[in-house]
Structure formats: C-alpha cells, structure tokens
N, C-alpha and C. Protein backbone atom coordinates (compact mmCIF):
# COMPACT_ATOMS: atom_id res chain seq x y z
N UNK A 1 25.03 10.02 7.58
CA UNK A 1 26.33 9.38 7.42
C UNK A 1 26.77 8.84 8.77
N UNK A 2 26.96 7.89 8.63
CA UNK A 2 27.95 7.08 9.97
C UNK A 2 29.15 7.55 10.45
N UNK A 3 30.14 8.06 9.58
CA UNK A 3 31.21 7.81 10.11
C UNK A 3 31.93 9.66 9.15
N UNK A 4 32.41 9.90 10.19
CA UNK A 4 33.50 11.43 9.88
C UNK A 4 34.64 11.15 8.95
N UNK A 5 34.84 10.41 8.08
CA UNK A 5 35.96 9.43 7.57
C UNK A 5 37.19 10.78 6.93
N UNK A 6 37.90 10.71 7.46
CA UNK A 6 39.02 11.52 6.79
C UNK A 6 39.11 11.57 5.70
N UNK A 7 39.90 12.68 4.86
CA UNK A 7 40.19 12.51 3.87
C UNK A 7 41.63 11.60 3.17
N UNK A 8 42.31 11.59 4.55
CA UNK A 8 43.35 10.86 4.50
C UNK A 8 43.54 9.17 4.42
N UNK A 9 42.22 8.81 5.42
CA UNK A 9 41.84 7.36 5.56
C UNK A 9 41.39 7.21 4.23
N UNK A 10 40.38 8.26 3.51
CA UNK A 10 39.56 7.92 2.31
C UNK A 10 40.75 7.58 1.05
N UNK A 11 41.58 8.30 0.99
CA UNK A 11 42.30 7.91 0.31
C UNK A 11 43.17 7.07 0.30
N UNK A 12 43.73 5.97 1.87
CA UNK A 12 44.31 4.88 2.17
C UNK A 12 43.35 3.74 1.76
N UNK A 13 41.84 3.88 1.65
CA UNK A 13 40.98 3.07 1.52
C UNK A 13 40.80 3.04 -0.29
N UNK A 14 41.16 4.07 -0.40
CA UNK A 14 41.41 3.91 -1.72
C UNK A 14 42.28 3.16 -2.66
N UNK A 15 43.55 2.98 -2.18
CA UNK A 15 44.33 2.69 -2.18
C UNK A 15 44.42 1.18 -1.99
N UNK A 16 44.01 0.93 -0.58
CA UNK A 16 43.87 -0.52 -0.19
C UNK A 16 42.88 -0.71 1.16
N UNK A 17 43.74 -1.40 1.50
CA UNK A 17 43.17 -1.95 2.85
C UNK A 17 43.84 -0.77 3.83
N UNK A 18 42.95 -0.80 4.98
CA UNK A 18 43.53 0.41 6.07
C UNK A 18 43.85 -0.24 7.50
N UNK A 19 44.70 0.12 7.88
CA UNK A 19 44.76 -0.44 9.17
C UNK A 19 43.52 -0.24 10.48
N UNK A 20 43.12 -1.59 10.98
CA UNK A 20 42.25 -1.19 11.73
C UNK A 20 42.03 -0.20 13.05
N UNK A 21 43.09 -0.14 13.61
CA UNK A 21 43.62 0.81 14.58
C UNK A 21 42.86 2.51 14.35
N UNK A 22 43.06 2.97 12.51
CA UNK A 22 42.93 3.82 12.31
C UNK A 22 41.28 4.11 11.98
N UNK A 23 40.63 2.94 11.67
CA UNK A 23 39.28 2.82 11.38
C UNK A 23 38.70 2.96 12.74
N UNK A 24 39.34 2.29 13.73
CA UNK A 24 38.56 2.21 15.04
C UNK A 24 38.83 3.72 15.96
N UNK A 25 39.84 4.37 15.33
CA UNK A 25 40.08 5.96 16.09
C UNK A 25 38.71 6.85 15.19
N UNK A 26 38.33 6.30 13.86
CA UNK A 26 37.65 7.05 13.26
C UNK A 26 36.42 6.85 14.21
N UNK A 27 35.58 5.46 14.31
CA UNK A 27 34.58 5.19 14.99
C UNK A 27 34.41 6.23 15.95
N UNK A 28 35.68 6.06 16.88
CA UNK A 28 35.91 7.01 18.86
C UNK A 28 35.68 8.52 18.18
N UNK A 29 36.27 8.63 17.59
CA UNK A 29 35.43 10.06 16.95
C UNK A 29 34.33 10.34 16.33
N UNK A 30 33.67 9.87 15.29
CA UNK A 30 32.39 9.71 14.62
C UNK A 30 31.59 9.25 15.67
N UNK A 31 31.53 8.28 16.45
CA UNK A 31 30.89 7.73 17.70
C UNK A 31 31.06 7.87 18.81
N UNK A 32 31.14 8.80 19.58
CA UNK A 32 31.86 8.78 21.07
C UNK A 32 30.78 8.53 21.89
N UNK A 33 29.40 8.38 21.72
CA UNK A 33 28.66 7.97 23.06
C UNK A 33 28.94 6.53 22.93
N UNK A 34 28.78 5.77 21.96
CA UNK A 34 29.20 4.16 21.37
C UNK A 34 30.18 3.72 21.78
N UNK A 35 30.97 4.49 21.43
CA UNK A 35 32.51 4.61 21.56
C UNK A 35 32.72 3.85 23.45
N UNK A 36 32.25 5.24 24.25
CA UNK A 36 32.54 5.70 25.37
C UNK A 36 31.60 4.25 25.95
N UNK A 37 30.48 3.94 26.01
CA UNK A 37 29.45 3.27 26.09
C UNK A 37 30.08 1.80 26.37
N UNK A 38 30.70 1.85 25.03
CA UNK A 38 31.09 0.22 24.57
C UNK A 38 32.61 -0.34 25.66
N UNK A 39 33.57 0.92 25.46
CA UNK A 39 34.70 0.85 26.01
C UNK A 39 34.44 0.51 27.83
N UNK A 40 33.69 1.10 28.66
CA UNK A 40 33.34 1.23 29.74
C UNK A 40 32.68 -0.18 30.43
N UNK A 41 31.65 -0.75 29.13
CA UNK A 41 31.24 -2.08 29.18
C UNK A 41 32.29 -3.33 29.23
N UNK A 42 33.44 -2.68 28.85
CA UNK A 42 34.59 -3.74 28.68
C UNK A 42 35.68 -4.01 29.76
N UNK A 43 35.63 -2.62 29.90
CA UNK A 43 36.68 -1.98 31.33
C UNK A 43 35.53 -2.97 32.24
N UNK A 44 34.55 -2.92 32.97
CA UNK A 44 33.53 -3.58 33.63
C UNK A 44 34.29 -5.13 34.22
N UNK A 45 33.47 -5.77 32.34
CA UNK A 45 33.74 -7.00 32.00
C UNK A 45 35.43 -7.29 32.62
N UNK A 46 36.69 -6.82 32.39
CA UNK A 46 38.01 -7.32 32.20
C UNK A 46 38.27 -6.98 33.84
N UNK A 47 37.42 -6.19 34.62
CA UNK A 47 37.69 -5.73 36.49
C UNK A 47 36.72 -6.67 37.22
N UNK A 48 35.56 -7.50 36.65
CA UNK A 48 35.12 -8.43 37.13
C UNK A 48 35.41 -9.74 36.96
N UNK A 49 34.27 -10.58 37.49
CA UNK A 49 34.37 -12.35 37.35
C UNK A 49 33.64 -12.51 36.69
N UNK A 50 32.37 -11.95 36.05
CA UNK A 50 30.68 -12.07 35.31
C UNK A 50 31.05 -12.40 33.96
N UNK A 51 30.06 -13.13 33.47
CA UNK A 51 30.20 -13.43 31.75
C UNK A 51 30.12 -12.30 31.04
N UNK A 52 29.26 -11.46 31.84
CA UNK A 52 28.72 -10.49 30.61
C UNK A 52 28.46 -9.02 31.68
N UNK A 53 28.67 -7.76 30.69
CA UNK A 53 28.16 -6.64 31.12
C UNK A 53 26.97 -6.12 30.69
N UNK A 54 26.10 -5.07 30.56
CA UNK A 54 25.06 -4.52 29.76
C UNK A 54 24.88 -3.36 30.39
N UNK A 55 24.58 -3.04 29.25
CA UNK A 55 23.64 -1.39 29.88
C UNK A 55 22.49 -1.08 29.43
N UNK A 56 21.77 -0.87 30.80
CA UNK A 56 20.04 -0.53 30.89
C UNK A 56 20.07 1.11 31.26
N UNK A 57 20.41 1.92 30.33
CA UNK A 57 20.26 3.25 30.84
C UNK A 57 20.01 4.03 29.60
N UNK A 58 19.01 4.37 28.87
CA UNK A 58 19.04 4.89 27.65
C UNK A 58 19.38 6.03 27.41
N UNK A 59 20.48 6.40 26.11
CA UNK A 59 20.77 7.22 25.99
C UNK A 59 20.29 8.44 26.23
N UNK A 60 21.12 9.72 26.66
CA UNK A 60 20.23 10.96 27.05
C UNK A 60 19.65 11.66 25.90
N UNK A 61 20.16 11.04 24.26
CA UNK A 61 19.35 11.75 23.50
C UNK A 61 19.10 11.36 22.17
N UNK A 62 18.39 11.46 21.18
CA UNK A 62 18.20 10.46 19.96
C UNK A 62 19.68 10.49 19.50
N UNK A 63 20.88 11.80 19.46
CA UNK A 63 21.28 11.66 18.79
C UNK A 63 22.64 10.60 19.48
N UNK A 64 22.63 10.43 20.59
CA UNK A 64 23.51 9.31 21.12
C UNK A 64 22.26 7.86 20.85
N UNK A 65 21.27 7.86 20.95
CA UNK A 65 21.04 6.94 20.66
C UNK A 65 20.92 6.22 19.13
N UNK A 66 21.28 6.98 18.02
CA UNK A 66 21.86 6.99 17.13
C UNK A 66 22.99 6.73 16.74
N UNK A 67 23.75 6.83 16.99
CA UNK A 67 25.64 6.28 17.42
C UNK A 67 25.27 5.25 17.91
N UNK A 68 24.73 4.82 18.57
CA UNK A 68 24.38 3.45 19.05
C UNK A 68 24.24 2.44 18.32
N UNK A 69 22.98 2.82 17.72
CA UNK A 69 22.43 1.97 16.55
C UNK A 69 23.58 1.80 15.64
N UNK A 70 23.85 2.80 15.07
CA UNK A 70 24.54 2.75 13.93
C UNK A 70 25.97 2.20 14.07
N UNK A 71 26.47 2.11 15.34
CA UNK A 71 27.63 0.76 14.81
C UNK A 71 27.84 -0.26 15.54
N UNK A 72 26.35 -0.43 16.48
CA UNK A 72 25.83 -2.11 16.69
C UNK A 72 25.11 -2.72 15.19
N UNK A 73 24.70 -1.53 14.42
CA UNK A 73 24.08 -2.44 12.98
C UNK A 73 25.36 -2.35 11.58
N UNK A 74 25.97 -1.79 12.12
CA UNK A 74 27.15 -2.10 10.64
C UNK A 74 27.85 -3.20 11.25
N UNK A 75 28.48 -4.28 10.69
CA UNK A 75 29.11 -5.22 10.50
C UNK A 75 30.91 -5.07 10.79
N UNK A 76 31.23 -4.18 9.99
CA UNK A 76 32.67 -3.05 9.96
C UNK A 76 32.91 -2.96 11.14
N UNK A 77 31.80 -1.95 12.15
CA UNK A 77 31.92 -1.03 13.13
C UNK A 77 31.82 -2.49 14.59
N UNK A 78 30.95 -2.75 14.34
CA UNK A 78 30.85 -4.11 15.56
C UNK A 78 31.96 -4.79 15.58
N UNK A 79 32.34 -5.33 14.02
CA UNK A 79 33.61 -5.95 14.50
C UNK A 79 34.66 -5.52 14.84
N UNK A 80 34.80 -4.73 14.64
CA UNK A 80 36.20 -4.05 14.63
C UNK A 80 36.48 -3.22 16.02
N UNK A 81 35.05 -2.70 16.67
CA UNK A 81 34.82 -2.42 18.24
C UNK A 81 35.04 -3.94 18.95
N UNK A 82 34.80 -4.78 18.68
CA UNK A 82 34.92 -6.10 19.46
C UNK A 82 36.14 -6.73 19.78
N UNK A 83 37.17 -6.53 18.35
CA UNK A 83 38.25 -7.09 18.49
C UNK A 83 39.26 -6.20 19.19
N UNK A 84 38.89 -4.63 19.22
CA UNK A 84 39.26 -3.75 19.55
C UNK A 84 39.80 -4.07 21.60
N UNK A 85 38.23 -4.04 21.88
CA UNK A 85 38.36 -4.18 23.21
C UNK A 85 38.10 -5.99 23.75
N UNK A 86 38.29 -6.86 22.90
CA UNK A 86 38.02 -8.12 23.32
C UNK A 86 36.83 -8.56 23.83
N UNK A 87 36.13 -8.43 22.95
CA UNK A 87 34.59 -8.68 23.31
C UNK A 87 33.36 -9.16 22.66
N UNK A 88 33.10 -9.60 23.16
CA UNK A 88 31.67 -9.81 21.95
C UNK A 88 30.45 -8.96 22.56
N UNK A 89 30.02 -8.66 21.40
CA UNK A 89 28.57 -7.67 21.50
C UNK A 89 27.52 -8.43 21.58
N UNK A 90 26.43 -8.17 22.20
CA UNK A 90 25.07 -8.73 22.09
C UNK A 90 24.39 -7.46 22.04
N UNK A 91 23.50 -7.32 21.40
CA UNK A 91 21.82 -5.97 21.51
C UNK A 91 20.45 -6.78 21.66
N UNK A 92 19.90 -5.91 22.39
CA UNK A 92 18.38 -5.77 22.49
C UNK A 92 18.20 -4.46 22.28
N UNK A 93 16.44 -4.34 22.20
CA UNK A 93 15.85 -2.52 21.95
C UNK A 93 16.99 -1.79 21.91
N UNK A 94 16.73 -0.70 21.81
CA UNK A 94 17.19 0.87 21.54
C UNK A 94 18.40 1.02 21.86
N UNK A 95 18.68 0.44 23.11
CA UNK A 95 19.93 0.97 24.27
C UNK A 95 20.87 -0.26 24.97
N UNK A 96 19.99 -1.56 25.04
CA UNK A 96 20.85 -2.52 25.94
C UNK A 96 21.62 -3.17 25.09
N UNK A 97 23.24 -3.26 25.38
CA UNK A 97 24.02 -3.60 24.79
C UNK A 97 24.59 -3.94 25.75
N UNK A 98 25.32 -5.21 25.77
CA UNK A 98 25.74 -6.15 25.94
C UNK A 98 27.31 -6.45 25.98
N UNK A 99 28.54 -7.14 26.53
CA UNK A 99 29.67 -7.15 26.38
C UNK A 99 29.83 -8.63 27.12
N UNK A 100 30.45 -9.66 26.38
CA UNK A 100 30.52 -10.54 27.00
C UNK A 100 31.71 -10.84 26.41
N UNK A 101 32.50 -12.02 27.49
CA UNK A 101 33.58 -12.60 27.15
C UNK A 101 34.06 -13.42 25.63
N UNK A 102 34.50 -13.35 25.21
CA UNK A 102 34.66 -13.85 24.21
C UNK A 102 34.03 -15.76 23.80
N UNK A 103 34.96 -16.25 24.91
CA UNK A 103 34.68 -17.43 25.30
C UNK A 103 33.11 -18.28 25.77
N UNK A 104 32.85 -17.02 25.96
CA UNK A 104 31.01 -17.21 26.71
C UNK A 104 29.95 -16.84 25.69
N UNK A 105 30.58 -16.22 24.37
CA UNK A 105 29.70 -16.63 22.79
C UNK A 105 29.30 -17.72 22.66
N UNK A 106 28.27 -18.25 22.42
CA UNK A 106 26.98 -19.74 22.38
C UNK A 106 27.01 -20.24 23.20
N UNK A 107 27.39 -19.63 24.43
CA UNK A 107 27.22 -20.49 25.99
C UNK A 107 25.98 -20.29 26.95
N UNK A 108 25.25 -20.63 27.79
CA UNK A 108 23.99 -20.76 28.23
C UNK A 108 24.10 -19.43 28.55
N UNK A 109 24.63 -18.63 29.19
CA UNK A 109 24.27 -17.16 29.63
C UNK A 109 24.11 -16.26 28.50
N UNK A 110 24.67 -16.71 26.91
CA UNK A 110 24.70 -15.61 25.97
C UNK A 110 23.88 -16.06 25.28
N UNK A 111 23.60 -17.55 25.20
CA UNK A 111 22.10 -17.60 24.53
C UNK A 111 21.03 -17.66 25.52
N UNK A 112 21.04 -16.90 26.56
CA UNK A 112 19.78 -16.48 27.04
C UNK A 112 19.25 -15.45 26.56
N UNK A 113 20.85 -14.53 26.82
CA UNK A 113 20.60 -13.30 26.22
C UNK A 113 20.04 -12.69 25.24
N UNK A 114 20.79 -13.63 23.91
CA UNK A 114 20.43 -13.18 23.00
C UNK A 114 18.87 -14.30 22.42
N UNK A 115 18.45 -14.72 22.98
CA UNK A 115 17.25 -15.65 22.68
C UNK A 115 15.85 -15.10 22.18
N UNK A 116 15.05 -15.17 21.37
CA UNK A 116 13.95 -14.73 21.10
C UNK A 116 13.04 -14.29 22.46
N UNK A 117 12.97 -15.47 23.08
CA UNK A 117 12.54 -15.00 24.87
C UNK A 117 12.56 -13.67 25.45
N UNK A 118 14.23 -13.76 25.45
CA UNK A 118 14.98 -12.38 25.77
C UNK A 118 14.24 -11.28 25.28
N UNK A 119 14.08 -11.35 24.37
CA UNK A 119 14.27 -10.35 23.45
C UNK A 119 12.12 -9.74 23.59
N UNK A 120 11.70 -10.88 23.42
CA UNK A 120 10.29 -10.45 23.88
C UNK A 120 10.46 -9.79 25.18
N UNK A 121 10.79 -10.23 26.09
CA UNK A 121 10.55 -10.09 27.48
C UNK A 121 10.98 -8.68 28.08
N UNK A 122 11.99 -8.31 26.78
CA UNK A 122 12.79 -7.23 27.06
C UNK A 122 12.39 -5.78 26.81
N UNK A 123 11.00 -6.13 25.77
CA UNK A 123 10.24 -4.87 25.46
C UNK A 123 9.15 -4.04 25.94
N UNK A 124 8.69 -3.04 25.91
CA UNK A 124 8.18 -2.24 26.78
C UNK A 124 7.66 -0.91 25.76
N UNK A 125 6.30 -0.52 26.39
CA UNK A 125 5.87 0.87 25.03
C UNK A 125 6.95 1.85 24.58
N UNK A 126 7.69 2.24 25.51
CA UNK A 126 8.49 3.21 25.22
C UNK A 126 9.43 3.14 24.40
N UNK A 127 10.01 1.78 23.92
CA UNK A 127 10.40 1.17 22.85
C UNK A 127 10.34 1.34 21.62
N UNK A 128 8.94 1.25 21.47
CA UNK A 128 8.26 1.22 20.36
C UNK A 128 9.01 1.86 19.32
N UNK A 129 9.39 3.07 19.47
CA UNK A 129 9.43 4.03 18.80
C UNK A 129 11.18 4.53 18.40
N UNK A 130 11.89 3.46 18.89
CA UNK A 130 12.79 3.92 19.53
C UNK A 130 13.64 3.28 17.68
C-alpha cells in the first residue's frame, strides 16, 4: 500500500473531493524519505539561481527507496508534491530526482534531463536491480 490514508480522509473521499493540503500531509506521513527528499530539493532550488536541483545519493534502504518510487510513479502523489512545493519533478534510475523550476519545464536544461540520452547515460550495473 502507498499511502497510511486515514480513516477520516477515507471517508471525506468518500464523500467527495478532499482538500489537497490534507492529501499532501497524508503523503509527509506515508512518505517521509520522499517527503523529506523532495521538500529539501525545493528549499535548494527557491535559495539558489540554477534551473534545477537533483539528487545523486541513493537511498540508505529499499524501504526509502520505495517511498521514492512510489510517489514519483503515482500521478496523485507527483502532482500534488509539485504544486505543493512549486516544482516540477523529473526521474531517472532508482534515486535521481530532479526539481526544477516550473518555468524551465520543456526548456533546453529539462529536456536534457529528461532525454532518452540522459537517461541511457545515466545507468550503471547497480541499477539494474533497483
């Protein structure tokens, strides 16, 4: 399971639509290496001049690197982390994730990034498996 979802949210979701505020406190809890990971990438990004942040440091353990995965690949969780901290996400392999300006989405530095190129160039055995 992805996400610790309250029973309280479950039943606002039931109901209707939920405020995102409360979906994205669920994430910081269900996810806190992601969470912590993503937020830090942003803090970065908003104290510098650079298009983009990333992190090359792989998680210390499957199960943070799991939180990882799992809400760079839900749709819900990415967006709602993005609009959260003003950002756009990019991924490669296992661990490098990406934070770029909003504005710098389809611009030469973020389609480097995210480019098939990239993305070859970026892999390595230890990967593999990941």
């Amino acid at each position: 399971m992805s996400l610790d979802v309250s029973p309280k949210l479950l039943a606002e979701a039931e109901r209707g639509d939920i405020r995102e505020e409360d979906f994205v406190d669920t994430v910081r809890v269900s996810l806190p290496y992601a969470y912590v990971l993503i937020a830090s990438l942003a803090a970065e990004l908003r104290n510098g001049d650079t298009d983009f942040t990333d992190n090359r440091t792989p998680p210390p353990s499957e199960k943070e690197r799991g939180q990882l995965l799992r809400a760079l690949a839900s749709d819900a969780i990415r967006g709602s982390l993005e609009r959260h901290f003003g950002v756009t996400l990019a991924f490669q392999n296992c661990h490098r994730v990406a934070a770029f300006r909003p504005e710098a989405e389809g611009g030469e530095t973020h389609g480097r990034f995210t480019s098939v190129r990239a993305q070859v160039l970026n892999q390595s055995p230890e990967f593999r498996d990941c």
